[in-house]
C-alpha atoms as a PDB file:
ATOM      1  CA  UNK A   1      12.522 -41.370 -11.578  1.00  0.00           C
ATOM      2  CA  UNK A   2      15.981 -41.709 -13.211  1.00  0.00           C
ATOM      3  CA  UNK A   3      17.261 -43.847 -15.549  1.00  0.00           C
ATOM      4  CA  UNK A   4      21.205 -45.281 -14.249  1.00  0.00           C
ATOM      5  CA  UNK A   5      23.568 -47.879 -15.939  1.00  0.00           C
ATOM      6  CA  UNK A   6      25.697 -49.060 -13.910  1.00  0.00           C
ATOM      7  CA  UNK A   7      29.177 -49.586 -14.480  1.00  0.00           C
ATOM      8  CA  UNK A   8      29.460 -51.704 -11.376  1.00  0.00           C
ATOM      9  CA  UNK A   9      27.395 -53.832  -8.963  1.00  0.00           C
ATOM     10  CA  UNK A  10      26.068 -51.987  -6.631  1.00  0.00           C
ATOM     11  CA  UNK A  11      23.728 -52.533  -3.417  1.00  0.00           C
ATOM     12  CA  UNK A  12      21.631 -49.758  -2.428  1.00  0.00           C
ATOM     13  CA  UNK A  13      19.678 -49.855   1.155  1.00  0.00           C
ATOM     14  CA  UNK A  14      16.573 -47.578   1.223  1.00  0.00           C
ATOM     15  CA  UNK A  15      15.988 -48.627   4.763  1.00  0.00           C
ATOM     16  CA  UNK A  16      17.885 -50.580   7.432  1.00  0.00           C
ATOM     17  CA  UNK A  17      15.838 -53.898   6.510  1.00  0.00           C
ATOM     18  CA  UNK A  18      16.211 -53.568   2.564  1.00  0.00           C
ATOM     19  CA  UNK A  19      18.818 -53.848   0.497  1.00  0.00           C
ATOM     20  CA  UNK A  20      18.135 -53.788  -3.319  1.00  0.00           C
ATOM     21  CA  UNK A  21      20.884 -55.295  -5.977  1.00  0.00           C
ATOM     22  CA  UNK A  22      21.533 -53.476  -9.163  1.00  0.00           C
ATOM     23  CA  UNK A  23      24.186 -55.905 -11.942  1.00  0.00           C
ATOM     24  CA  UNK A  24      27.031 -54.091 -13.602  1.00  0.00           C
ATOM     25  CA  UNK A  25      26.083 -53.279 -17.074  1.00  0.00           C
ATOM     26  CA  UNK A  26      22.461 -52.905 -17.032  1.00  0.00           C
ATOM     27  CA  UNK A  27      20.074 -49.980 -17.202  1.00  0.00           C
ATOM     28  CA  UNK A  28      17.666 -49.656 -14.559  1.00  0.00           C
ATOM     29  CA  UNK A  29      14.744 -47.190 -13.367  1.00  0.00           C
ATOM     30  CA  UNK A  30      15.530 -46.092  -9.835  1.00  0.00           C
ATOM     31  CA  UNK A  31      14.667 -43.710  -7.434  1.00  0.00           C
ATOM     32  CA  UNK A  32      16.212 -40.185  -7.478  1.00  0.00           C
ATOM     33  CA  UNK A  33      17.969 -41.242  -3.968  1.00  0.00           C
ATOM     34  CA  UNK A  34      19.263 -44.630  -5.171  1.00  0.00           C
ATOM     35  CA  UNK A  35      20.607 -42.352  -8.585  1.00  0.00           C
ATOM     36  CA  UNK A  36      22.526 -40.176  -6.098  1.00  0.00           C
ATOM     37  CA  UNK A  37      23.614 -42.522  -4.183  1.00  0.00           C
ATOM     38  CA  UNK A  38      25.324 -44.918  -7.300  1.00  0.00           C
ATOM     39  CA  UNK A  39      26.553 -41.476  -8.844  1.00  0.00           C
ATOM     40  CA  UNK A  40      28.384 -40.674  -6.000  1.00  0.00           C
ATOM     41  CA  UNK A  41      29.951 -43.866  -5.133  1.00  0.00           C
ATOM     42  CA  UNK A  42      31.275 -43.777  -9.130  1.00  0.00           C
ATOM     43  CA  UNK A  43      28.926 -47.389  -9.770  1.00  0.00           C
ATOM     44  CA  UNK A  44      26.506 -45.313 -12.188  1.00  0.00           C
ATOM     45  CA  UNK A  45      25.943 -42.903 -14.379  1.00  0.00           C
ATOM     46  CA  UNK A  46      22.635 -41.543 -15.689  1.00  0.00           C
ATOM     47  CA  UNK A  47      21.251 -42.487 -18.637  1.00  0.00           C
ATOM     48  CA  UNK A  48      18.660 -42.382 -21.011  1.00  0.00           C
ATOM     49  CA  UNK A  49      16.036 -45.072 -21.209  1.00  0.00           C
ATOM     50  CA  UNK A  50      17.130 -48.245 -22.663  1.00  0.00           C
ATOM     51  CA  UNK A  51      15.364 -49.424 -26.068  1.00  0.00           C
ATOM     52  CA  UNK A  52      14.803 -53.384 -26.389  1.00  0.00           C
ATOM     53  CA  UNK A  53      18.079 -54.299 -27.514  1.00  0.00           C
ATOM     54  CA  UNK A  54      19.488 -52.842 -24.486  1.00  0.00           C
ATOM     55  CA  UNK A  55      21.471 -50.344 -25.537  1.00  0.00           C
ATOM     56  CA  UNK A  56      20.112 -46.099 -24.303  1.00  0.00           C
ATOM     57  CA  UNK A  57      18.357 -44.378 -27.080  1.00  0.00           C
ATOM     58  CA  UNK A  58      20.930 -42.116 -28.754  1.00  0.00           C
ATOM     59  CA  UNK A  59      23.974 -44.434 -28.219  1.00  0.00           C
END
């Protein structure tokens, strides 16, 4: 499973009756579809994993 900041908020729908809510600016572990899926609307970008203060390691 990826690691995707997003740039912008962005709603991703695995299934008809789900919808989850990732916040613009923030790191999160998703699945590979919800990765594509943000990539190719432009609202993420992968990324490496965040460290505690929030920023990716190697930033």
């Amino acid at each position: 499973m990826p690691w995707v900041r997003f740039n912008r908020d962005f709603d991703f729908k695995p299934r008809p009756s789900l919808t989850l809510a990732y916040m613009a600016g923030r790191a999160y572990l998703v699945s590979r579809a919800c990765a594509e899926a943000a990539e190719t609307a432009g609202a993420g970008a992968l990324t490496r994993r965040p460290t505690e203060a929030g920023k990716a390691k190697g930033e």
